[in-house]
N, C-alpha and C. Protein backbone atom coordinates (compact mmCIF):
# COMPACT_ATOMS: atom_id res chain seq x y z
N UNK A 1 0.00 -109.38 -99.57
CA UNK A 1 0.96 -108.31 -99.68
C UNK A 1 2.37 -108.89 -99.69
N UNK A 2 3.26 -108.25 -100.84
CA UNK A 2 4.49 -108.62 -100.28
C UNK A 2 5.35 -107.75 -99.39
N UNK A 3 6.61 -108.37 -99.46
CA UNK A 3 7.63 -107.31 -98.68
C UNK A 3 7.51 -106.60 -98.98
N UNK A 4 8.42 -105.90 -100.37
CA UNK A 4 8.48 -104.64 -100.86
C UNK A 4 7.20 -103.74 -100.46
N UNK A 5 5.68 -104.48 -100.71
CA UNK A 5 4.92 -103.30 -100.44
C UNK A 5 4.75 -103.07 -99.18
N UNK A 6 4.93 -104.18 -98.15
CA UNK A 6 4.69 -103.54 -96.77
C UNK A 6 6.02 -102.39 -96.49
N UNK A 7 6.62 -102.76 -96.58
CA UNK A 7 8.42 -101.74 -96.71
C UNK A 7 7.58 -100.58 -97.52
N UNK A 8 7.15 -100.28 -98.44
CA UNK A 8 7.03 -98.89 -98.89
C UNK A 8 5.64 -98.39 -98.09
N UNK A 9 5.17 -99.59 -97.78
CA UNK A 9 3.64 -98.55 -96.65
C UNK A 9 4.34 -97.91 -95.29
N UNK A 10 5.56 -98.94 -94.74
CA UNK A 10 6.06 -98.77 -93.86
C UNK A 10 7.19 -97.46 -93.83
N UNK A 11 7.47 -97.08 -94.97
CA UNK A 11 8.75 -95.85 -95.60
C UNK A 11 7.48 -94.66 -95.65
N UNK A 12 6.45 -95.28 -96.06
CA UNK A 12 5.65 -93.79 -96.11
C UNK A 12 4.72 -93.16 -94.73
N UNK A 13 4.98 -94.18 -93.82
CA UNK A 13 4.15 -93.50 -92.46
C UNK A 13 5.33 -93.12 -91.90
N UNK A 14 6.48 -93.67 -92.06
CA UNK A 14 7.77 -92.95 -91.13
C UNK A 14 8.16 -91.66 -91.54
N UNK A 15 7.81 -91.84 -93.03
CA UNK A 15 7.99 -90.17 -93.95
C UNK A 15 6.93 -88.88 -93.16
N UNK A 16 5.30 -89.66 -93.43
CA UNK A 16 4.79 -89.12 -92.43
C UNK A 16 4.70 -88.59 -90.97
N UNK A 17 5.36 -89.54 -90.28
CA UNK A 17 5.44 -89.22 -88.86
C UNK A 17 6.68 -88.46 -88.57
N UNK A 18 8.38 -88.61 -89.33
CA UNK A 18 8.67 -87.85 -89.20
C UNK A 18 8.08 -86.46 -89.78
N UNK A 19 7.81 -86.28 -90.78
CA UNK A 19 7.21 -84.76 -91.08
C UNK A 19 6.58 -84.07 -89.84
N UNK A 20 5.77 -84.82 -89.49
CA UNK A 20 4.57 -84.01 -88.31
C UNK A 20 5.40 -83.84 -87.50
N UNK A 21 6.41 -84.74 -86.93
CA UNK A 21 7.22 -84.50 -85.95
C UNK A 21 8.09 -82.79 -86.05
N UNK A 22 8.83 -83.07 -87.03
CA UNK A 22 9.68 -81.70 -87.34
C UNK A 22 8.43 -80.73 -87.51
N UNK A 23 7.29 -80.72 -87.88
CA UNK A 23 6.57 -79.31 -87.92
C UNK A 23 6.04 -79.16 -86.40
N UNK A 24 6.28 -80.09 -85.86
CA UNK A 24 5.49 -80.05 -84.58
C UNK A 24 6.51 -79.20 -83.64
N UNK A 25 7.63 -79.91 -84.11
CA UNK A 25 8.99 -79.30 -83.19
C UNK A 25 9.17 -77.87 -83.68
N UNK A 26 9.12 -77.63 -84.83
CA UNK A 26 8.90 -76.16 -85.38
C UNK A 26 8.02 -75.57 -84.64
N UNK A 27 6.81 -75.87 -84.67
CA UNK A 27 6.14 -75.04 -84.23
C UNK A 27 5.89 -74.69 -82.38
N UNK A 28 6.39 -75.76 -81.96
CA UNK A 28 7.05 -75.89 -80.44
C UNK A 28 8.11 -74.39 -80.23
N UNK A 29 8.92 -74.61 -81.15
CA UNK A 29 10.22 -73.60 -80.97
C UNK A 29 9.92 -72.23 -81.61
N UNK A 30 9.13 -72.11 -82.36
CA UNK A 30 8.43 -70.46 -82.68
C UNK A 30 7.42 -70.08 -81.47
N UNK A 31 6.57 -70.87 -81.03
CA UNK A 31 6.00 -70.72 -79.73
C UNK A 31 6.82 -70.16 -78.70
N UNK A 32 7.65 -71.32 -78.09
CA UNK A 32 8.58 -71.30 -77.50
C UNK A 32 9.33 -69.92 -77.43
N UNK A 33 10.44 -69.02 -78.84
CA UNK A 33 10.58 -68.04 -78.55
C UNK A 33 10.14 -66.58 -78.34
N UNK A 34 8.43 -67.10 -78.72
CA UNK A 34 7.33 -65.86 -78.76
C UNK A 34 7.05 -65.64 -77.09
N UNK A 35 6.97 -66.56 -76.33
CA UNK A 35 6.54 -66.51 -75.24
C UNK A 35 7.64 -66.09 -74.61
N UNK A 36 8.97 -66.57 -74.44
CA UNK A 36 10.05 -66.24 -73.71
C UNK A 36 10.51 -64.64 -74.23
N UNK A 37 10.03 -64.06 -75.54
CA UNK A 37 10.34 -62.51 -75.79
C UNK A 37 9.10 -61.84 -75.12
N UNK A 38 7.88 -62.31 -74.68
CA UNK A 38 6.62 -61.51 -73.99
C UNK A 38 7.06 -61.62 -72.86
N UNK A 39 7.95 -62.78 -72.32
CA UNK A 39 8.64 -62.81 -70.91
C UNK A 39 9.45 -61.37 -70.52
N UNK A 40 10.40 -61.39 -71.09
CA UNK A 40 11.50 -60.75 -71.57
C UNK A 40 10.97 -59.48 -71.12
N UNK A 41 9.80 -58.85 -72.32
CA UNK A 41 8.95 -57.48 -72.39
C UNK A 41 8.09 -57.13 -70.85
N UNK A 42 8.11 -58.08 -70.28
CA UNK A 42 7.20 -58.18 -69.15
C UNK A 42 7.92 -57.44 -67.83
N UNK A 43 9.35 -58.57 -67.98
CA UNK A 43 10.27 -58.10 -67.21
C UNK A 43 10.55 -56.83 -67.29
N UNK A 44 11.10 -56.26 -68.27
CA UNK A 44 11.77 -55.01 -68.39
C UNK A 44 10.89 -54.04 -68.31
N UNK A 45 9.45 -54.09 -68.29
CA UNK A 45 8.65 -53.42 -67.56
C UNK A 45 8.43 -53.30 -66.34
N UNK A 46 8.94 -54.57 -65.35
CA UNK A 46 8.73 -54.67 -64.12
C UNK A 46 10.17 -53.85 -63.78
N UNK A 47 10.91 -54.22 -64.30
CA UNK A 47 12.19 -53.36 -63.65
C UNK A 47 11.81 -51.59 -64.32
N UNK A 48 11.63 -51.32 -65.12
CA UNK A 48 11.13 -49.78 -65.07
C UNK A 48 10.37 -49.49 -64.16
N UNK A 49 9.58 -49.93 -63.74
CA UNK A 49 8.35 -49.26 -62.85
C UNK A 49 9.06 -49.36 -60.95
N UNK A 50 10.02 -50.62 -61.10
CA UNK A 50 10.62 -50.57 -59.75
C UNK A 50 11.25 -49.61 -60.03
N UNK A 51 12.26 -49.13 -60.89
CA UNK A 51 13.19 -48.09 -60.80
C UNK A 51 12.62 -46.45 -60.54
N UNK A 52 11.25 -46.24 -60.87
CA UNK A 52 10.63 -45.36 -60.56
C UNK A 52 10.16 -44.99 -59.73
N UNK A 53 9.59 -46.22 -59.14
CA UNK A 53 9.54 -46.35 -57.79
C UNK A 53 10.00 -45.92 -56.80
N UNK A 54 11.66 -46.29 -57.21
CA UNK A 54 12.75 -46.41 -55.97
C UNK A 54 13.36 -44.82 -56.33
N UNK A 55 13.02 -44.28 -57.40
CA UNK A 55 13.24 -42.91 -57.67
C UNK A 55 12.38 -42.16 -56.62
N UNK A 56 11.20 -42.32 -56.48
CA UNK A 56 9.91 -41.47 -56.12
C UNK A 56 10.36 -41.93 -54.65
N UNK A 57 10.80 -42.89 -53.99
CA UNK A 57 11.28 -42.92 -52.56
C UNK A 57 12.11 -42.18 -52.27
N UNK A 58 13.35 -42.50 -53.30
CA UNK A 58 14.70 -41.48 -52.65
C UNK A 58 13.66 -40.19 -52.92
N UNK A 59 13.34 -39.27 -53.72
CA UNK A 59 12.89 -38.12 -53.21
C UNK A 59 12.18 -37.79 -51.89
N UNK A 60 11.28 -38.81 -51.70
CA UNK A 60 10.46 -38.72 -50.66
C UNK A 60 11.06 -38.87 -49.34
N UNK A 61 12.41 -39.50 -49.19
CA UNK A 61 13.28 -39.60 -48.00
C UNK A 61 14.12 -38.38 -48.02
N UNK A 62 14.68 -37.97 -49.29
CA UNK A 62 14.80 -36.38 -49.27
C UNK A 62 14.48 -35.23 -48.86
N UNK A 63 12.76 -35.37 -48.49
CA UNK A 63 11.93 -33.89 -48.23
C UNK A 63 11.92 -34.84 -46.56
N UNK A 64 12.06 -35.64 -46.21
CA UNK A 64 11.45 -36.03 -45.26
C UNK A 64 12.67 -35.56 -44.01
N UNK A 65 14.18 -36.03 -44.74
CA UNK A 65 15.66 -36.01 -44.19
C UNK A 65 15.33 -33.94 -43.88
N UNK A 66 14.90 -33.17 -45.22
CA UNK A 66 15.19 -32.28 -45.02
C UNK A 66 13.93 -31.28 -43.77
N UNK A 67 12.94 -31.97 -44.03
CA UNK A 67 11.99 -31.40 -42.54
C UNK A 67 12.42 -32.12 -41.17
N UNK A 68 13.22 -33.15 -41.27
CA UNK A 68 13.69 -33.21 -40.16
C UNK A 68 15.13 -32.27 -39.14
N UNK A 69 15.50 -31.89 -40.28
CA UNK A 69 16.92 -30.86 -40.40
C UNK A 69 16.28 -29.50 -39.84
N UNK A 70 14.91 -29.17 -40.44
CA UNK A 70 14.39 -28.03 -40.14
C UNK A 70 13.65 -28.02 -38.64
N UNK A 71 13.56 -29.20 -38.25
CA UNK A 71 12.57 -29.49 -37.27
C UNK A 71 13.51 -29.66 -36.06
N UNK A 72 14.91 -30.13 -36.12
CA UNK A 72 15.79 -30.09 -35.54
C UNK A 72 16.18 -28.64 -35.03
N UNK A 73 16.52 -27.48 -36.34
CA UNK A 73 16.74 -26.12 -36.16
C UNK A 73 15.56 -25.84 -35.53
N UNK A 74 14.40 -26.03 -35.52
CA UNK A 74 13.92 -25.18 -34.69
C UNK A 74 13.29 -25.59 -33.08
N UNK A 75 13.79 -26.81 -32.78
CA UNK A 75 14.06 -27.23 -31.38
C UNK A 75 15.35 -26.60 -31.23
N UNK A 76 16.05 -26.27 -31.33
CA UNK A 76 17.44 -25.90 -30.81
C UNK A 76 17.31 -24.19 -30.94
N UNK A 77 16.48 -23.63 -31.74
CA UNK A 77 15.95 -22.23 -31.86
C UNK A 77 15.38 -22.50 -29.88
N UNK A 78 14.27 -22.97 -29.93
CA UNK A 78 13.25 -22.76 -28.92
C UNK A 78 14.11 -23.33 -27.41
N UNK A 79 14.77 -24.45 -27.67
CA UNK A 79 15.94 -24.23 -26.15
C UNK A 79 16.41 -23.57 -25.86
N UNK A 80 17.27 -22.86 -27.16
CA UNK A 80 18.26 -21.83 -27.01
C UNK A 80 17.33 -20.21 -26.25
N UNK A 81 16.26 -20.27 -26.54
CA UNK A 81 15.50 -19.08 -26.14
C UNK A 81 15.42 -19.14 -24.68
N UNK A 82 15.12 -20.28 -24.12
CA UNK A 82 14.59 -20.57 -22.98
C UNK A 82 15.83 -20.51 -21.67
């Protein structure tokens, strides 16, 4: 073999290896932003369902604040009688 042809066997696996490389990295970085947008979708589901959550509490500390208000009036009903 001479130079020249080892030089062009050697130009055509670097041609090769870069190629695979850049499709590899391509396909790294389409991965890459598929998973971080299912992230994304995941999250903003987790924060809806807390926010509903924390909705369905404040009501529930609401009825709870307000039977205590009532429960109050009517200890102060039943002293006041006595």
């Amino acid at each position: 073999m001479t130079l020249i042809e080892r030089i062009e066997q050697a130009s055509a696996g670097l041609a090769v290896t870069a190629l695979a490389a850049a499709s590899s990295g391509g396909l790294w970085l389409v991965r890459r932003i598929f998973t971080n947008q299912k992230q994304i979708e995941l999250m903003q589901q987790a924060l809806e369902v807390r926010d509903q959550r924390r909705d369905e509490d404040r009501e529930a500390l609401a009825e709870v604040r307000q039977d205590v208000r009532e429960m109050r009036g009517e200890i102060r009903e039943i002293l006041h009688r006595k």
